[in-house]
C-alpha atoms as a PDB file:
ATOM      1  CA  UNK A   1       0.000   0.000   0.000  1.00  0.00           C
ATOM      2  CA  UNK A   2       1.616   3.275  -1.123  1.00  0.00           C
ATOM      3  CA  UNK A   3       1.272   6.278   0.053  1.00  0.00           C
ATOM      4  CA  UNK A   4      -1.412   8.664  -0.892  1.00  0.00           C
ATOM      5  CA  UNK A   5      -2.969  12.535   0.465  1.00  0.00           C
ATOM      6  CA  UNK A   6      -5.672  13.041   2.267  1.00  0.00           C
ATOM      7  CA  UNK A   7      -7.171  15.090  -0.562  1.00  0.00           C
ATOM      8  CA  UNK A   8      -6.926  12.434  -2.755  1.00  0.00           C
ATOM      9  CA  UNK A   9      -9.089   9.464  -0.824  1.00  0.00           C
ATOM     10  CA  UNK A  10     -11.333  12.910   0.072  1.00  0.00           C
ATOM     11  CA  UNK A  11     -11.870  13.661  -3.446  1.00  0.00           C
ATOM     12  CA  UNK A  12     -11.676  10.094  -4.698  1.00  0.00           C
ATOM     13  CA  UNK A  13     -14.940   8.092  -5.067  1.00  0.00           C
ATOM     14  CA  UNK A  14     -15.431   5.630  -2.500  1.00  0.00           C
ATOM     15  CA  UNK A  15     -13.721   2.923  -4.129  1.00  0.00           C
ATOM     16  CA  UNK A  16     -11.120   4.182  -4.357  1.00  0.00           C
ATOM     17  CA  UNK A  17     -11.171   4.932  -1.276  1.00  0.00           C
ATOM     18  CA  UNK A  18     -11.329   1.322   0.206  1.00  0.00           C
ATOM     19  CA  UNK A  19      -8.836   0.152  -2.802  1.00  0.00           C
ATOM     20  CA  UNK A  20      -6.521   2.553  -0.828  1.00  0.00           C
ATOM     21  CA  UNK A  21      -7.205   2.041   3.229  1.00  0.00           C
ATOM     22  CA  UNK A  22      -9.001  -1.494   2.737  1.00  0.00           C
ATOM     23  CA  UNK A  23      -5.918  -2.923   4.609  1.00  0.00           C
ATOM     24  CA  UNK A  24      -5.960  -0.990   7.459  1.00  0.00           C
ATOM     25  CA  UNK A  25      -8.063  -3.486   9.155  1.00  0.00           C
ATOM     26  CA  UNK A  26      -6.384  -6.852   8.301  1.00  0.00           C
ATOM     27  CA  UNK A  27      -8.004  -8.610   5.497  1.00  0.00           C
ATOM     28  CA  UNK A  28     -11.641  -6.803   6.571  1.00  0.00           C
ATOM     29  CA  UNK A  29     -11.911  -3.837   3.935  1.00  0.00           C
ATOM     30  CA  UNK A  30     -15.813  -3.899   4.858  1.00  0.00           C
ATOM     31  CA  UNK A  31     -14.841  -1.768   7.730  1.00  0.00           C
ATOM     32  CA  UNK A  32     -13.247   1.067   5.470  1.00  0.00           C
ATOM     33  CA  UNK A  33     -16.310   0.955   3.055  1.00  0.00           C
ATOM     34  CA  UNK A  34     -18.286   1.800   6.195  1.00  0.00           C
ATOM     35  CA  UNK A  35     -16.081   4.940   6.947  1.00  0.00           C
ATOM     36  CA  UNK A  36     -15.911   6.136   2.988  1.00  0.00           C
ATOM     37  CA  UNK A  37     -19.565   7.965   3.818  1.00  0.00           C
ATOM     38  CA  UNK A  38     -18.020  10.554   6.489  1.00  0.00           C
ATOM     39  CA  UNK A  39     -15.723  11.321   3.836  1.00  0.00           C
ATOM     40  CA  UNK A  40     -14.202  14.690   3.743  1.00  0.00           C
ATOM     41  CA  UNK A  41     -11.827  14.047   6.649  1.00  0.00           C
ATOM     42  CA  UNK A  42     -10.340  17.565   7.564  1.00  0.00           C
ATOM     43  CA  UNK A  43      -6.725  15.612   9.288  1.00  0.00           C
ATOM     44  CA  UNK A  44      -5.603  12.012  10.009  1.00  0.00           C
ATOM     45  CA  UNK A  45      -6.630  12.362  13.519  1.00  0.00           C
ATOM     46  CA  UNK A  46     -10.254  12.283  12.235  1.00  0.00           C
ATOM     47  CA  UNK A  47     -10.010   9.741   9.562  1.00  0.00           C
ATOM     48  CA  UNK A  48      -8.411   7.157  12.765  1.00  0.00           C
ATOM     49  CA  UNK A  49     -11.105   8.369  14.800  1.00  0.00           C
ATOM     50  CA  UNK A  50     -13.769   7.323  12.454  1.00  0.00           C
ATOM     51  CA  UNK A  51     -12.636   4.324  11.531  1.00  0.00           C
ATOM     52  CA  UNK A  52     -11.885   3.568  14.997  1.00  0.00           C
ATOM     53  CA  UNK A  53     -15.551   4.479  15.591  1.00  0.00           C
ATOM     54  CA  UNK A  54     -16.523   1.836  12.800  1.00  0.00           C
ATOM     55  CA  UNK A  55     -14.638  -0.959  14.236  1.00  0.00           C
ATOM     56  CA  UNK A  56     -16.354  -0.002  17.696  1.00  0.00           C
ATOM     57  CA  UNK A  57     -19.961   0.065  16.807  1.00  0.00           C
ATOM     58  CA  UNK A  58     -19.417  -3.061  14.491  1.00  0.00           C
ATOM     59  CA  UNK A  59     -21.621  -6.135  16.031  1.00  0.00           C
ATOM     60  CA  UNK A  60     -20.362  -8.576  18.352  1.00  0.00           C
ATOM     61  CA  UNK A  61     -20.279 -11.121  15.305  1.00  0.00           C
ATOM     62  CA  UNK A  62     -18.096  -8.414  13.109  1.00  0.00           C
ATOM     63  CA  UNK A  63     -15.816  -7.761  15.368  1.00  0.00           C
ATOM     64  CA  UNK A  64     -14.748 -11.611  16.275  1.00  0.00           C
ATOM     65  CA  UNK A  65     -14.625 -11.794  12.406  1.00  0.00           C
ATOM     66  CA  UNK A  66     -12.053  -8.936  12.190  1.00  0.00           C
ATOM     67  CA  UNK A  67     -10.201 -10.338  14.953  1.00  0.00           C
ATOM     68  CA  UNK A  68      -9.926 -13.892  13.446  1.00  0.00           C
ATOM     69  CA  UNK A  69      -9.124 -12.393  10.227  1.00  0.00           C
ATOM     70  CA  UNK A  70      -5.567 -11.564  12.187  1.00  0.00           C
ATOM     71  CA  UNK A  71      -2.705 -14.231  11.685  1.00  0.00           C
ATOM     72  CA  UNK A  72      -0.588 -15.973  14.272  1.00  0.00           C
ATOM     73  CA  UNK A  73       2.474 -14.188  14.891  1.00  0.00           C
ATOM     74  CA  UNK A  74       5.759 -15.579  13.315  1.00  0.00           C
ATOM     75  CA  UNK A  75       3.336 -18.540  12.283  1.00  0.00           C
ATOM     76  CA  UNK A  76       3.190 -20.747   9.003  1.00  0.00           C
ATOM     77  CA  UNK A  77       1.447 -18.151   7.084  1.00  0.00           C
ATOM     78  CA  UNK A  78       4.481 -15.748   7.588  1.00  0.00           C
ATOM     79  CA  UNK A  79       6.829 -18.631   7.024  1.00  0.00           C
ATOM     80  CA  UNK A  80       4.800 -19.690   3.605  1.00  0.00           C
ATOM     81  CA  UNK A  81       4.587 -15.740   2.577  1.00  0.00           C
ATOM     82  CA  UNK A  82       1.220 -15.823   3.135  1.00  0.00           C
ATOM     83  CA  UNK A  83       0.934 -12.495   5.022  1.00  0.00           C
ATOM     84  CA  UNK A  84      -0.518  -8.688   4.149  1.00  0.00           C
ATOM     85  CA  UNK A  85       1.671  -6.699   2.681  1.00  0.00           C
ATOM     86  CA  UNK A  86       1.280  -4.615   6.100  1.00  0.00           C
ATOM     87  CA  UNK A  87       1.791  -7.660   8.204  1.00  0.00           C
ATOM     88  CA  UNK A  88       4.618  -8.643   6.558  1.00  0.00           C
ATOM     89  CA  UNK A  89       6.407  -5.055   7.070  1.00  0.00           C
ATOM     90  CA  UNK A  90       5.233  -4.876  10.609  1.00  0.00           C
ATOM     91  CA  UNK A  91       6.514  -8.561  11.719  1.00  0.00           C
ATOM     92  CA  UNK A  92       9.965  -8.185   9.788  1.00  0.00           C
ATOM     93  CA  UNK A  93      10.347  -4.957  11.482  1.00  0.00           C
ATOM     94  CA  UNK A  94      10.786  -6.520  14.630  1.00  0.00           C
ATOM     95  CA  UNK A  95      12.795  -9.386  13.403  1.00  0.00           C
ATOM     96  CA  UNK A  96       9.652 -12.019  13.567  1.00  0.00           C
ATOM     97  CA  UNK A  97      10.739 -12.705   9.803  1.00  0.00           C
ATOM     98  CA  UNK A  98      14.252 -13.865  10.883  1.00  0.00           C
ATOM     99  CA  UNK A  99      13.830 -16.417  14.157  1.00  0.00           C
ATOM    100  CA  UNK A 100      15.855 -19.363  14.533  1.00  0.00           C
ATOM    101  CA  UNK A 101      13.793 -22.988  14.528  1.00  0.00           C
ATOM    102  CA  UNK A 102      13.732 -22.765  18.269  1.00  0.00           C
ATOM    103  CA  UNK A 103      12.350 -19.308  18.419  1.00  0.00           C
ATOM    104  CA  UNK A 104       9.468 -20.309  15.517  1.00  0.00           C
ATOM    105  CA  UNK A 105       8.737 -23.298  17.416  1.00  0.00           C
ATOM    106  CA  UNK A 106       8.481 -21.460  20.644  1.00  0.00           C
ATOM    107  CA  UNK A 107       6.280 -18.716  18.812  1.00  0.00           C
ATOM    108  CA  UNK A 108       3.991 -21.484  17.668  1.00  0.00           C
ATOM    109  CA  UNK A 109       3.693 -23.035  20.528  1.00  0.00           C
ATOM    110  CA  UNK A 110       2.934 -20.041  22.393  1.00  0.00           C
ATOM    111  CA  UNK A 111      -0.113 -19.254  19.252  1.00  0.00           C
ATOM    112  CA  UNK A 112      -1.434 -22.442  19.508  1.00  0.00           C
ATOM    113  CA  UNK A 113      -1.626 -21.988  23.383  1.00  0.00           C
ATOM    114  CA  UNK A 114      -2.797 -18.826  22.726  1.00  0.00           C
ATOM    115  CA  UNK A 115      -5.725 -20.311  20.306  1.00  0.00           C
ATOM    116  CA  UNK A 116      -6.871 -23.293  22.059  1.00  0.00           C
ATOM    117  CA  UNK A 117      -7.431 -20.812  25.549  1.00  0.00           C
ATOM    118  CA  UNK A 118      -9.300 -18.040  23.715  1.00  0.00           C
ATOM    119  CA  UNK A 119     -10.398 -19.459  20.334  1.00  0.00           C
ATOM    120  CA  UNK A 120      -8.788 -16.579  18.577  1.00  0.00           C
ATOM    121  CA  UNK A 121      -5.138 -15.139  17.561  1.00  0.00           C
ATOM    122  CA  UNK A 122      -3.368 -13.722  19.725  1.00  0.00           C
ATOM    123  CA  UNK A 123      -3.115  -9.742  17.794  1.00  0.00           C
ATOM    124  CA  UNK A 124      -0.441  -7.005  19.347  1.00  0.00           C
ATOM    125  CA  UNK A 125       0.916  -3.860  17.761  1.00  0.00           C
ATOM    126  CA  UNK A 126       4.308  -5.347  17.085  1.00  0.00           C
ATOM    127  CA  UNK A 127       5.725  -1.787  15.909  1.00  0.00           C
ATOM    128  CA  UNK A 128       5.036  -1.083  19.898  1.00  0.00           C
ATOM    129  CA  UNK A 129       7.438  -4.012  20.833  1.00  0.00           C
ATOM    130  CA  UNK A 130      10.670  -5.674  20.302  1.00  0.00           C
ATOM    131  CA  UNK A 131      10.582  -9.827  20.263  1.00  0.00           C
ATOM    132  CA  UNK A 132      11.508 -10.192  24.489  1.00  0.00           C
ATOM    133  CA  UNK A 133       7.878  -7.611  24.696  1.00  0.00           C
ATOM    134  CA  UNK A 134       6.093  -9.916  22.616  1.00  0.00           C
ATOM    135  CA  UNK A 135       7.376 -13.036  24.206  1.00  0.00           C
ATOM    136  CA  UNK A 136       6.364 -11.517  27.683  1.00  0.00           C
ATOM    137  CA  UNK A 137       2.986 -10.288  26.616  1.00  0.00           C
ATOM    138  CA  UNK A 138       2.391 -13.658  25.481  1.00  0.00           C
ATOM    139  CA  UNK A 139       2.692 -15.298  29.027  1.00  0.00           C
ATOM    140  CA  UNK A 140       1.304 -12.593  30.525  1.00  0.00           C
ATOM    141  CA  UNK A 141      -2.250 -12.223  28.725  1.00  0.00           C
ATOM    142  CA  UNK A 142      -2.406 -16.146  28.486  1.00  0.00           C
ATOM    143  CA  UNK A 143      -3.310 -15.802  31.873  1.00  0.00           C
ATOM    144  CA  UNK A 144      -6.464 -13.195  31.147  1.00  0.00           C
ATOM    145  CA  UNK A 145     -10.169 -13.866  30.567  1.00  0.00           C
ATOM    146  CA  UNK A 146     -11.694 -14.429  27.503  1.00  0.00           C
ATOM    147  CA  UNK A 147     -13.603 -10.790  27.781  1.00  0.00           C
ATOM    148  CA  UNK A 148     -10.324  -9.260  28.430  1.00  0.00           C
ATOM    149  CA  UNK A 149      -8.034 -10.384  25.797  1.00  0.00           C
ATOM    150  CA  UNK A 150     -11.197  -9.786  23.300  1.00  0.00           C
ATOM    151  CA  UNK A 151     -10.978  -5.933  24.409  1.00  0.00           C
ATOM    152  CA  UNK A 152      -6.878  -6.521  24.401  1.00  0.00           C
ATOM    153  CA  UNK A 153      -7.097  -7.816  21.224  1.00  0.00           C
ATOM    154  CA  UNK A 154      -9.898  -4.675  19.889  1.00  0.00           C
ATOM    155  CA  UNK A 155      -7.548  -2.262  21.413  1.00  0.00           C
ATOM    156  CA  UNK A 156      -4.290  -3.364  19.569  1.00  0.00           C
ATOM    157  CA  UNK A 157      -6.151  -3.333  16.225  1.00  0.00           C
ATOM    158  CA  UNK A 158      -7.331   0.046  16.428  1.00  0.00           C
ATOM    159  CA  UNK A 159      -3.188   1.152  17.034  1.00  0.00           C
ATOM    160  CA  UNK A 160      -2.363  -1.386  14.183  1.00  0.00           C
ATOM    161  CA  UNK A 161      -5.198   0.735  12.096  1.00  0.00           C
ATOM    162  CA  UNK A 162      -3.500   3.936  13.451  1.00  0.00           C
ATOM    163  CA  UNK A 163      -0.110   3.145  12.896  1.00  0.00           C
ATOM    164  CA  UNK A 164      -1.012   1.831   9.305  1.00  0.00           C
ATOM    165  CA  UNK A 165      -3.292   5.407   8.463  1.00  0.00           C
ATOM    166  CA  UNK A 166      -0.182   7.303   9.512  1.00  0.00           C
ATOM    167  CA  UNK A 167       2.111   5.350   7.212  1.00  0.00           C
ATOM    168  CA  UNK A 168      -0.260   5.560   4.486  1.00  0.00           C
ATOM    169  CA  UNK A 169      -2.392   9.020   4.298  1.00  0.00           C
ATOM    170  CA  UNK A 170       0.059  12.068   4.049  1.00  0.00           C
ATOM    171  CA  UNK A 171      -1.717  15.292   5.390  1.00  0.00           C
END
C-alpha cells in the first residue's frame, strides 16, 4: 500500500477509497467501506477516529470476524509468505521474519496456546514491541479472561489501524 494525500481518498470516489485504506483493518476492507460515507476528513486524527468508531460500533459477530481475520504471529502463514503486505512489514520490522527454529517453534507453541485458551489469535501492535515484549505479553495475557483479551485484542487493532493510516495518508 503506497502512500497517498488526504485530498486524494477525500476527493476520490469511494472505491477508491477502500482500494486505498481497505488494509488498514487486516483482510476486513468492509470496515473502510463503512467509513468512505463521512468522507471529507479535515486531518488524520479524524479519519483514525472514524474508523476507529466503525470498528467499535461493528456487532459482536463483526468484530470476532475482524479479529480472526488476524494471523498468528511468526506462524506458518508468515513462514509460507502468506501475510498482508502490512503484516509482513510490521513482523519483519521486529525481526519475527528472521527467528531461529527454536524461536518459531516457541512462537507457535505459544499461538497455539494462545488459540486453544481463547479461540482466537493472539493480535499485538508489534511496531510497539521488540521480540523479548512480545514473548512476555504472550505469558502474561495467556493468563487473562476471555472478555479481556477480546478488548486486548480490539484495542491493539485500532493502534495497528492507526499506525497503518499514519504510514499511508500524508496530510
Amino acid at each position: 500500500m503506497g502512500a497517498v494525500t488526504l485530498a486524494e481518498i477525500n476527493n476520490g470516489d469511494a472505491a477508491k477509497f477502500v482500494e486505498v485504506l481497505g488494509d488498514v483493518f487486516e483482510n476486513s476492507p468492509w470496515l473502510v467501506e463503512r467509513a468512505a460515507a463521512a468522507r471529507p476528513f479535515p486531518s488524520c486524527e479524524i479519519l483514525v477516529a472514524k474508523l476507529i468508531d466503525v470498528l467499535n460500533t461493528a456487532g459482536r459477530d463483526e468484530k470476532m470476524a475482524l479479529i480472526c481475520a488476524h494471523p498468528d504471529l511468526a506462524g506458518k502463514a508468515a513462514r509460507a509468505g502468506e501475510l498482508t503486505d502490512s503484516s509482513t512489514r510490521e513482523q519483519a520490522s521486529v525481526g519475527l521474519d528472521q527467528l531461529t527454529d527454536e524461536e518459531f517453534e516457541l512462537f507457535n507453541r505459544l499461538n497455539d496456546d494462545y488459540r486453544a485458551r481463547f479461540g482466537i489469535p493472539f493480535i499485538i501492535a508489534v511496531r510497539d514491541h521488540d521480540k523479548a515484549s512480545i514473548l512476555a505479553a504472550f505469558e502474561t495475557r495467556l493468563k487473562n479472561e476471555t472478555a479481556i483479551e477480546i478488548a486486548e485484542a480490539m484495542r491493539n487493532i485500532a493502534r495497528i489501524v492507526s499506525l497503518r493510516i499514519v504510514d499511508t495518508v500524508l496530510e
